[in-house]
Protein backbone atom coordinates (compact mmCIF):
# COMPACT_ATOMS: atom_id res chain seq x y z
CA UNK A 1 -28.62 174.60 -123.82
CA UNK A 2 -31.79 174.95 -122.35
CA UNK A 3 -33.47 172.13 -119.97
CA UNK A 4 -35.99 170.94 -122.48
CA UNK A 5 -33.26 170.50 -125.23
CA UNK A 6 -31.27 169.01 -123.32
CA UNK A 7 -33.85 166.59 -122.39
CA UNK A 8 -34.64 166.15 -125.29
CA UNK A 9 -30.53 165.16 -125.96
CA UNK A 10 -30.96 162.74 -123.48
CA UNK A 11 -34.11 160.93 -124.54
CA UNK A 12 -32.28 160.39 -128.35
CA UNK A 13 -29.42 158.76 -126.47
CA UNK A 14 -31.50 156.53 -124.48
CA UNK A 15 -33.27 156.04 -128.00
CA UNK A 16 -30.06 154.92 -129.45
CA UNK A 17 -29.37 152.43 -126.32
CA UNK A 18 -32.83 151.03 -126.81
CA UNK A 19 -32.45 150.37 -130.62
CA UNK A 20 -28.91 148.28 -129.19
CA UNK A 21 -30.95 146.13 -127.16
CA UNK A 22 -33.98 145.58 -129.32
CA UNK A 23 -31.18 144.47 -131.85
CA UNK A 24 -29.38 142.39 -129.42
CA UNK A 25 -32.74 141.02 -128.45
CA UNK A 26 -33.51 140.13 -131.97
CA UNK A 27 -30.34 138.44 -132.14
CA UNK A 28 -31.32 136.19 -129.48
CA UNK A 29 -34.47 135.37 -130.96
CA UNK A 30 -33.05 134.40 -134.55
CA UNK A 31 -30.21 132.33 -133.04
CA UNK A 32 -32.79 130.09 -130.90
CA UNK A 33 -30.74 131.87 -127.58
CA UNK A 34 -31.41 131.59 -124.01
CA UNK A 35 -34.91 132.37 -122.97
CA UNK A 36 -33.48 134.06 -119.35
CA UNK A 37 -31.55 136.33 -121.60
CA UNK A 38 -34.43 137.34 -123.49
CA UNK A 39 -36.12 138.30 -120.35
CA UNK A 40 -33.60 140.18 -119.17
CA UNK A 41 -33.00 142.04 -122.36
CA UNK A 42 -36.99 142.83 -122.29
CA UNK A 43 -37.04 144.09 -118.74
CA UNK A 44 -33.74 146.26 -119.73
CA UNK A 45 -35.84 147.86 -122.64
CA UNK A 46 -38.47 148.06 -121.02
CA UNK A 47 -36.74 150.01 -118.46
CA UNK A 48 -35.04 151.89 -120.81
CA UNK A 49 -38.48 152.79 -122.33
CA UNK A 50 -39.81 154.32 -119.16
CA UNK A 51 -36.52 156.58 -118.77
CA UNK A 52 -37.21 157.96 -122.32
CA UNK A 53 -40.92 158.89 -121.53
CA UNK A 54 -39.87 160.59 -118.25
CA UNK A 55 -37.49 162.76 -120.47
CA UNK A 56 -39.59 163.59 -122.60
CA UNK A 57 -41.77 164.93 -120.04
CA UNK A 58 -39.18 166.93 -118.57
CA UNK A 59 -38.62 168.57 -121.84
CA UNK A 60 -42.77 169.48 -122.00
CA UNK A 61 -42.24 170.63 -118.51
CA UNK A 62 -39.44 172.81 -119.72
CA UNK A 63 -41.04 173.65 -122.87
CA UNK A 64 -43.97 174.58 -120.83
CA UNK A 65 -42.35 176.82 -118.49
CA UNK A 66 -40.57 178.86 -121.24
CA UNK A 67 -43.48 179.34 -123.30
């Protein structure tokens, strides 16, 4: 597998985790849930968020250098 598909792999997976938390979060939200939970399930997407965009970079790197 080359580096940018495989970048690429990984981004979907963190994808996936982030559409589990932005559910979870939502959960919260319609079940009036704790507010420090919230938080922490917004700094943990957010997070999650920045790991997908530096994938995705990898794979234009990688993209990039096989072109």
């Amino acid at each position: 597998m080359s580096g940018s598909n495989e970048a690429l792999q990984r981004a979907e997976e963190l994808l996936e985790r982030l559409r589990t938390r932005v559910d979870a979060l939502e959960a919260i939200a319609d079940g009036g849930g704790d507010v420090d939970v919230a938080v922490d399930g917004l700094a943990e997407i957010a997070e999650i968020a920045k790991e997908i965009e530096a994938e995705v970079q990898r794979a234009r790197v990688a993209a990039d250098a096989g072109a």
